[in-house]
C-alpha atoms as a PDB file:
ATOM      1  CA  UNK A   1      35.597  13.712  44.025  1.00  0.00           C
ATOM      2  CA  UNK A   2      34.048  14.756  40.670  1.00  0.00           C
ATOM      3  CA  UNK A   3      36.758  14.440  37.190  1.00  0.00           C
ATOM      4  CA  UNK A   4      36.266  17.073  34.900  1.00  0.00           C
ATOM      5  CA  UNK A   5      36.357  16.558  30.881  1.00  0.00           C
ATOM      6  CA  UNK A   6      39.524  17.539  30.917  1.00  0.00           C
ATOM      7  CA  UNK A   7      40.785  15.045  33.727  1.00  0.00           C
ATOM      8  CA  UNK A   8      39.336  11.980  31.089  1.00  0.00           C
ATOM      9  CA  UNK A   9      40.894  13.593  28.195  1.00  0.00           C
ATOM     10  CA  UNK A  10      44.158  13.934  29.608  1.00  0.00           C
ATOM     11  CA  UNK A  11      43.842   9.512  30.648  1.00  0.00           C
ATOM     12  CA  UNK A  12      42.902   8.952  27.318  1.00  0.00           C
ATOM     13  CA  UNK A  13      46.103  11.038  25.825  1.00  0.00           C
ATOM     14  CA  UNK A  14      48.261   8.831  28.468  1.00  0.00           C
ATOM     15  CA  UNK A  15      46.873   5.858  27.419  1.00  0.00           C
ATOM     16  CA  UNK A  16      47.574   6.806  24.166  1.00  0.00           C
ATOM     17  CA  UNK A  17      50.825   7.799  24.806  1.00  0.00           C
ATOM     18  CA  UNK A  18      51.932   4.956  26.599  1.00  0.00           C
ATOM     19  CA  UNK A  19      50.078   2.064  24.493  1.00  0.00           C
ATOM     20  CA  UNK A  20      47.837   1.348  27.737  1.00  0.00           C
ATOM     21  CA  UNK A  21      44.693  -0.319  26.561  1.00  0.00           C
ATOM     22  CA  UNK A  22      41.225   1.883  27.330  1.00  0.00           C
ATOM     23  CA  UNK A  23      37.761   0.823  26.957  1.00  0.00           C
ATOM     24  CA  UNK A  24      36.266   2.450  23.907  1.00  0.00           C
ATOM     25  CA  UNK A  25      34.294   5.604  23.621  1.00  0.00           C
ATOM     26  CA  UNK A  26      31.377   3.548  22.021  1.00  0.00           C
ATOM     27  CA  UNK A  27      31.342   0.673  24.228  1.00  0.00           C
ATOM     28  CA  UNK A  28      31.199   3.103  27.601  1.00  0.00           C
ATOM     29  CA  UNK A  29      28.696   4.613  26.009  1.00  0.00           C
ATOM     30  CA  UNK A  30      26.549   1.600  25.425  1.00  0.00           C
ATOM     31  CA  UNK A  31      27.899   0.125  28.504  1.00  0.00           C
ATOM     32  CA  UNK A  32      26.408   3.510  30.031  1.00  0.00           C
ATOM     33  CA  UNK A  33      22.560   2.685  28.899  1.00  0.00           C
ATOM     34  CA  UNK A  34      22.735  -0.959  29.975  1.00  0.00           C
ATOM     35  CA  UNK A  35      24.118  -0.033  33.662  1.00  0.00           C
ATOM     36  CA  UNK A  36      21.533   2.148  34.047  1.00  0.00           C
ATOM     37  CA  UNK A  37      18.348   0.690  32.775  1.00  0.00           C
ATOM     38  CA  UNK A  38      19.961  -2.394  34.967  1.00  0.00           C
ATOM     39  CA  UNK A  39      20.348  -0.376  37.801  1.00  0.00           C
ATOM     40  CA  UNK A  40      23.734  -1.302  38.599  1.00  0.00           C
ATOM     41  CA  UNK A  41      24.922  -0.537  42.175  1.00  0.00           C
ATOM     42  CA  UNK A  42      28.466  -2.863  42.462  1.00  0.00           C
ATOM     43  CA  UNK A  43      30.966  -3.936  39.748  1.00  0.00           C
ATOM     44  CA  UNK A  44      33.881  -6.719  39.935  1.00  0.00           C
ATOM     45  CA  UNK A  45      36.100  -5.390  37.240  1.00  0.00           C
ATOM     46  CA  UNK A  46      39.360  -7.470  35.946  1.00  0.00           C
ATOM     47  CA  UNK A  47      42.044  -5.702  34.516  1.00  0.00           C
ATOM     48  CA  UNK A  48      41.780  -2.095  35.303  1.00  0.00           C
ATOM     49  CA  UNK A  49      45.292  -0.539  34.174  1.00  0.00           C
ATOM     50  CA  UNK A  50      45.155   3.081  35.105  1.00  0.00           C
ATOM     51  CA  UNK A  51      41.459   3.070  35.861  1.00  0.00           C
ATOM     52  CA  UNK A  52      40.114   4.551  33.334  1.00  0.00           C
ATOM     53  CA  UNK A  53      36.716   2.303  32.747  1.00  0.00           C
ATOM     54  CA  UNK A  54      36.524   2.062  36.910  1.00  0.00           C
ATOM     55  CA  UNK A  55      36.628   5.574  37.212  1.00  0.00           C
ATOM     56  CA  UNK A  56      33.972   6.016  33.769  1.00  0.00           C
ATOM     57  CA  UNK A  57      31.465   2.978  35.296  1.00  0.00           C
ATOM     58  CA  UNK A  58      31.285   5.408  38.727  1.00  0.00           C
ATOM     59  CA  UNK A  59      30.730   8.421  37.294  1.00  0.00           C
ATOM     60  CA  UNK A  60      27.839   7.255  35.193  1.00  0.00           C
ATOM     61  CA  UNK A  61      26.321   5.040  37.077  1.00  0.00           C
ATOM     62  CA  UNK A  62      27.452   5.825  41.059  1.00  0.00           C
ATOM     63  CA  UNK A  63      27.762   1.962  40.841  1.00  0.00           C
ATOM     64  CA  UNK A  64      31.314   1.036  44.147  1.00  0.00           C
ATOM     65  CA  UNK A  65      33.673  -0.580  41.738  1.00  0.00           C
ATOM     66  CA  UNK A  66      36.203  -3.153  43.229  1.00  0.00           C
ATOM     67  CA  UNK A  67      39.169  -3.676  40.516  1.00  0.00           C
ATOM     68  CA  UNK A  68      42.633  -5.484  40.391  1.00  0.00           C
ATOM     69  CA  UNK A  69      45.753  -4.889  38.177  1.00  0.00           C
ATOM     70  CA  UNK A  70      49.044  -6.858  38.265  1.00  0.00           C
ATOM     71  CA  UNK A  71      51.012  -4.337  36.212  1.00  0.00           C
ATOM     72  CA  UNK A  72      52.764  -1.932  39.261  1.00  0.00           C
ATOM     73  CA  UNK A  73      53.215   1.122  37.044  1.00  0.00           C
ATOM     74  CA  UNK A  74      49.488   1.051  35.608  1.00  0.00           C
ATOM     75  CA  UNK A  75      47.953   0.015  39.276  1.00  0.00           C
ATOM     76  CA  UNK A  76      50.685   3.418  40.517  1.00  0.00           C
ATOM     77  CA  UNK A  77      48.938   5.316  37.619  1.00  0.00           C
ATOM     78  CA  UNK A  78      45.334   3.814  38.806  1.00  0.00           C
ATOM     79  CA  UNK A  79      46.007   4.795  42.684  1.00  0.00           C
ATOM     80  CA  UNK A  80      46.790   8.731  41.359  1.00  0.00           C
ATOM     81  CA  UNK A  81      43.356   8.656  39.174  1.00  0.00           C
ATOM     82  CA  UNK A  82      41.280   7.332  41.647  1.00  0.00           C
ATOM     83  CA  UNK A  83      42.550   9.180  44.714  1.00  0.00           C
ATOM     84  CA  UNK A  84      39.712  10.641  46.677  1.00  0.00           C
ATOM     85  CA  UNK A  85      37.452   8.981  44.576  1.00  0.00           C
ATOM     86  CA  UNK A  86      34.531   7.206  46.384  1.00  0.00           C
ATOM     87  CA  UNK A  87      33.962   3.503  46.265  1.00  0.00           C
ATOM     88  CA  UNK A  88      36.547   2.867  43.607  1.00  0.00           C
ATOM     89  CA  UNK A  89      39.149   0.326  45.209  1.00  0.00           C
ATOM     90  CA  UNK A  90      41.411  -1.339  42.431  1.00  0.00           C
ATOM     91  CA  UNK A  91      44.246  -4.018  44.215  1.00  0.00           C
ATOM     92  CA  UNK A  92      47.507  -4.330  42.733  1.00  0.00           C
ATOM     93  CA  UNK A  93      47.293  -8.311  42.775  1.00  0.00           C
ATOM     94  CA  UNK A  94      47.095 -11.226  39.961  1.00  0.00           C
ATOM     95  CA  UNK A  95      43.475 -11.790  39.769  1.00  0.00           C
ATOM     96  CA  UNK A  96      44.141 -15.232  39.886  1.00  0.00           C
ATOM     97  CA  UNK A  97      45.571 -14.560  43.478  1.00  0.00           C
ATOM     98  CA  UNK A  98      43.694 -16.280  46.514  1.00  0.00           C
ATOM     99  CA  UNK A  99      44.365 -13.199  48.317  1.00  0.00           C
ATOM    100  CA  UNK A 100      42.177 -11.250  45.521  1.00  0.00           C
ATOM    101  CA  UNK A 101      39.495 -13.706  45.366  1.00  0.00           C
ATOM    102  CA  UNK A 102      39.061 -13.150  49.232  1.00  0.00           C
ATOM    103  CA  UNK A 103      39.247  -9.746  49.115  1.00  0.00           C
ATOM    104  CA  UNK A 104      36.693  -9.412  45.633  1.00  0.00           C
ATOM    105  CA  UNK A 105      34.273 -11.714  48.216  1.00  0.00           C
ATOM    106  CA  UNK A 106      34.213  -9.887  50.883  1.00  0.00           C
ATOM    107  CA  UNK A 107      32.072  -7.335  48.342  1.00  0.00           C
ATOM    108  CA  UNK A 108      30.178 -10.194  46.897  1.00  0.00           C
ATOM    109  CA  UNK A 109      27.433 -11.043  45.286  1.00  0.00           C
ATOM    110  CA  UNK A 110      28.135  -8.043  42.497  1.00  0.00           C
ATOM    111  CA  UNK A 111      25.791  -7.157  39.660  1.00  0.00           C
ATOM    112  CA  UNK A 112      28.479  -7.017  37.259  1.00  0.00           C
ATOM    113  CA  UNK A 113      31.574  -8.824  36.153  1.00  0.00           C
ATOM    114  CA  UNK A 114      33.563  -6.890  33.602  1.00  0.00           C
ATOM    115  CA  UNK A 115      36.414  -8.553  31.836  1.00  0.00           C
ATOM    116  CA  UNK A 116      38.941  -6.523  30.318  1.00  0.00           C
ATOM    117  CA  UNK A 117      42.244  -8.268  31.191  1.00  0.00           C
ATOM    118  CA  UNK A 118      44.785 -11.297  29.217  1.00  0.00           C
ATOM    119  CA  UNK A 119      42.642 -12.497  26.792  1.00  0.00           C
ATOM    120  CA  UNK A 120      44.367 -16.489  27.118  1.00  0.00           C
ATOM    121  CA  UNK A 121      42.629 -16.160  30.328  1.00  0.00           C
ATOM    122  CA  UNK A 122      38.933 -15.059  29.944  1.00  0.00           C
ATOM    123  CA  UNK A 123      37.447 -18.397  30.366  1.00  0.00           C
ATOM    124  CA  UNK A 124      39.462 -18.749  33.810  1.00  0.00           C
ATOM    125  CA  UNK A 125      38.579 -15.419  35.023  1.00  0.00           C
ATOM    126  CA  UNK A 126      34.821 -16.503  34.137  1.00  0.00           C
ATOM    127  CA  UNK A 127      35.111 -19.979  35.810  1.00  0.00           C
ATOM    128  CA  UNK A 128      37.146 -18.273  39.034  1.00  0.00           C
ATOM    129  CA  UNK A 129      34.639 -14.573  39.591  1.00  0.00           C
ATOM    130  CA  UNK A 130      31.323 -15.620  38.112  1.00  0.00           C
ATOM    131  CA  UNK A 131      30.441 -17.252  41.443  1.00  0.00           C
ATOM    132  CA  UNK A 132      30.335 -13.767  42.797  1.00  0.00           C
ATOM    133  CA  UNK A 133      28.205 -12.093  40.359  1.00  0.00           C
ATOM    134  CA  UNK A 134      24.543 -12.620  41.638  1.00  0.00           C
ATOM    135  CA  UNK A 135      21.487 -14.672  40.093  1.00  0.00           C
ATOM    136  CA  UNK A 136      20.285 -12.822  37.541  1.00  0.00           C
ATOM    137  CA  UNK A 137      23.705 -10.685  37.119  1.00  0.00           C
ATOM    138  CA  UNK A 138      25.770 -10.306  33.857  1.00  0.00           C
ATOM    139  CA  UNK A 139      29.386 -11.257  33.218  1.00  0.00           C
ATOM    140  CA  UNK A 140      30.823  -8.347  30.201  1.00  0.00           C
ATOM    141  CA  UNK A 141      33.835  -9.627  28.391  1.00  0.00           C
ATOM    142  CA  UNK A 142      35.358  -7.217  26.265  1.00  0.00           C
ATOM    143  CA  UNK A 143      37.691  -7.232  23.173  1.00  0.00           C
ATOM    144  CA  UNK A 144      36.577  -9.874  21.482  1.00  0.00           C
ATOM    145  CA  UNK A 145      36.829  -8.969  18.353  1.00  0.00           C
ATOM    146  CA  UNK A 146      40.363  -7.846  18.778  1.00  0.00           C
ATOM    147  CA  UNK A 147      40.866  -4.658  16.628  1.00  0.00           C
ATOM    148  CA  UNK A 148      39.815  -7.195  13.816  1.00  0.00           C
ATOM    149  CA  UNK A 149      41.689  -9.717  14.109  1.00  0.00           C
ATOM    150  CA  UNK A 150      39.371 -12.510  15.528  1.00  0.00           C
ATOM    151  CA  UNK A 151      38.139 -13.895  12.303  1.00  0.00           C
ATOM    152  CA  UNK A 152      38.443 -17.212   9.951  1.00  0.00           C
ATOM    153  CA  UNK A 153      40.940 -19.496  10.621  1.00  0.00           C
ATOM    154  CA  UNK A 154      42.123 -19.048   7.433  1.00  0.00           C
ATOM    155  CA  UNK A 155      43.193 -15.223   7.938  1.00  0.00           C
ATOM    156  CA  UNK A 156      44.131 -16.309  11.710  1.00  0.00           C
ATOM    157  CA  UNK A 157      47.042 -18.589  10.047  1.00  0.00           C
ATOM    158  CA  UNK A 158      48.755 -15.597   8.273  1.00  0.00           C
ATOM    159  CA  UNK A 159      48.794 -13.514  11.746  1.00  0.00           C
ATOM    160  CA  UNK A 160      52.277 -13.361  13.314  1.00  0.00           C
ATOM    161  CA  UNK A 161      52.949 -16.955  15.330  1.00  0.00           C
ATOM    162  CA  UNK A 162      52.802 -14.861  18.329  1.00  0.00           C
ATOM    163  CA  UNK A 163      49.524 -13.649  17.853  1.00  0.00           C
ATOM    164  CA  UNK A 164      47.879 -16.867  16.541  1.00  0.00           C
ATOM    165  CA  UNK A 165      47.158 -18.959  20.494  1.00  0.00           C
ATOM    166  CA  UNK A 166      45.664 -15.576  21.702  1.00  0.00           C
ATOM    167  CA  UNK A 167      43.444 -15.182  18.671  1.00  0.00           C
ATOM    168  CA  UNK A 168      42.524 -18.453  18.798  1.00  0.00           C
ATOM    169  CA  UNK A 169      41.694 -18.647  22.270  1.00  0.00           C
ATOM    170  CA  UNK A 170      38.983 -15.367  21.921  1.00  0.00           C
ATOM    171  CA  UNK A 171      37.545 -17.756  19.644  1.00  0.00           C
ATOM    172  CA  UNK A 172      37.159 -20.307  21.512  1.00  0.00           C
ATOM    173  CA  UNK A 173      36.022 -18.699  24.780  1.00  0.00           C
ATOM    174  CA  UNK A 174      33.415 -17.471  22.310  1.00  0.00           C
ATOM    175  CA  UNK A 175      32.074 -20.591  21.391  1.00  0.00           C
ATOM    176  CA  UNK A 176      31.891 -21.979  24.886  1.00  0.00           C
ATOM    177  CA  UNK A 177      29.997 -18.559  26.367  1.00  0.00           C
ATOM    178  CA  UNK A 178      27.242 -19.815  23.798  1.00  0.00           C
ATOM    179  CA  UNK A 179      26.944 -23.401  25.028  1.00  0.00           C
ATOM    180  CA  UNK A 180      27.463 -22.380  28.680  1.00  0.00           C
ATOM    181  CA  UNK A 181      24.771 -23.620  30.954  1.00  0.00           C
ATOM    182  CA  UNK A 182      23.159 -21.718  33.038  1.00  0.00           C
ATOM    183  CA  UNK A 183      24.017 -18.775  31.531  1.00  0.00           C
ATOM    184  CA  UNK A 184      22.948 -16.724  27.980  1.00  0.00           C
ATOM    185  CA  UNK A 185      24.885 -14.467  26.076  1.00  0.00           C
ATOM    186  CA  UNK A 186      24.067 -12.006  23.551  1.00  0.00           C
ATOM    187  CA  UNK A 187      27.740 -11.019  21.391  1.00  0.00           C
ATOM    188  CA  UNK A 188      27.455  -6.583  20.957  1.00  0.00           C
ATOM    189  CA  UNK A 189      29.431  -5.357  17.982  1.00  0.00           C
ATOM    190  CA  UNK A 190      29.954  -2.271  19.493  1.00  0.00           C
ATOM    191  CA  UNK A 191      33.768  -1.052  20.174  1.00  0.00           C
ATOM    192  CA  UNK A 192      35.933  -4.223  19.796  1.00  0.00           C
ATOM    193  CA  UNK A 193      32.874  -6.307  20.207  1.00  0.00           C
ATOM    194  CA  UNK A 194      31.378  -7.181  24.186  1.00  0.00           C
ATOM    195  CA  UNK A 195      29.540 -10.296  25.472  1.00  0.00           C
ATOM    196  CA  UNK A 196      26.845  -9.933  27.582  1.00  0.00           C
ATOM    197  CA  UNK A 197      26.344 -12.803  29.432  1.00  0.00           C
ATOM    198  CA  UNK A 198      23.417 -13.167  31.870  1.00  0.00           C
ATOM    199  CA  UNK A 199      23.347 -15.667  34.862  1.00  0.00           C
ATOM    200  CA  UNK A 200      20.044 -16.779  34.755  1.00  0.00           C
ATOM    201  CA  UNK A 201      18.026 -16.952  38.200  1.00  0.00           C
ATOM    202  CA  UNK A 202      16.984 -19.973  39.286  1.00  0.00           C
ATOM    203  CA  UNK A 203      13.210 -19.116  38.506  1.00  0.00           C
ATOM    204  CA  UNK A 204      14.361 -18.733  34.500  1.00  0.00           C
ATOM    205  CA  UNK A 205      15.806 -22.357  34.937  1.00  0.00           C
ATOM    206  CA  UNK A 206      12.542 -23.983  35.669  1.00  0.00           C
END
């Protein structure tokens, strides 16, 4: 079933409304080019709140998008946006589950990964889904620049004590996308910053 303007605009005023985190406008649209000059056809997506970026990613790209959200009311939210929408399936699941993993297999190997969920827990949701993302694939983290916030260590340390481990860990993951064998990554300052992070085919290894 085909969303109107109007049907996105009225998500993005919920969102708004009820502090639920969206992608932003200019990292769909960039996200938008790369999908298609890729030729994206299947997306893993973790974190998916009221499907917003699910619903986006199969509109402009046609691409079946398999998605999981832990939060009940968002994943509620999620079901009523995507309803008689094709090939968009979000669970309502910790990705961390076994039962998700199973389930996010059964769809495997997937062009994309797209990260968009705790950010304490990007490297684990890399380590745990990358397996499913196929040679030659790319594993999109977003939000790492967190509204601004991901900087020196010295401006980290007068952040609220609450705020400091998260910050710290976006760093972190980071610095071990860019040492990470077997893959590359190329950091986009577009929206609240995206890494693009390429599984490299067995071919580029040699």
């Amino acid at each position: 079933m085909n969303k109107d303007k109007t049907f996105y605009k009225n998500m993005e005023q919920f969102a708004e409304q009820n502090n639920v985190p969206i992608i932003m406008e200019n990292s769909l649209v960039w996200l938008a080019h790369f999908f298609a000059d890729k030729k994206i056809t299947n997306i893993l997506e973790i974190g998916s709140a009221i499907g917003y970026s699910a619903l986006q990613f199969n509109r402009l790209t046609g691409a079946a998008i398999v998605g999981v959200e832990r939060d009940e009311t968002r994943h509620a939210k999620a079901l009523e946006n995507t309803a008689l929408t094709d090939d968009v399936t979000i669970f309502l699941d910790d990705a961390q589950s076994d039962a998700f993993f199973k389930e996010a297999a059964n769809k495997a190997p997937y062009d994309i990964l797209f990260i968009d969920a705790t950010k304490r827990q990007n490297q684990l949701f890399f380590e745990k889904f990358a397996p499913l993302v196929k040679p030659g694939g790319y594993i999109i983290t977003d939000n790492l620049a967190f509204h601004g916030l991901a900087k020196t260590e010295a401006e980290i340390a007068n952040l609220h004590r609450r705020i400091r481990p998260m910050i710290r860990s976006i760093i972190a993951y980071s610095e071990w996308l860019e040492t990470l064998d077997g893959y590359t990554t190329d950091f986009i300052d577009v929206g609240d910053k995206l890494a693009i992070t390429k599984k490299i085919e067995r071919a580029e290894l040699t």
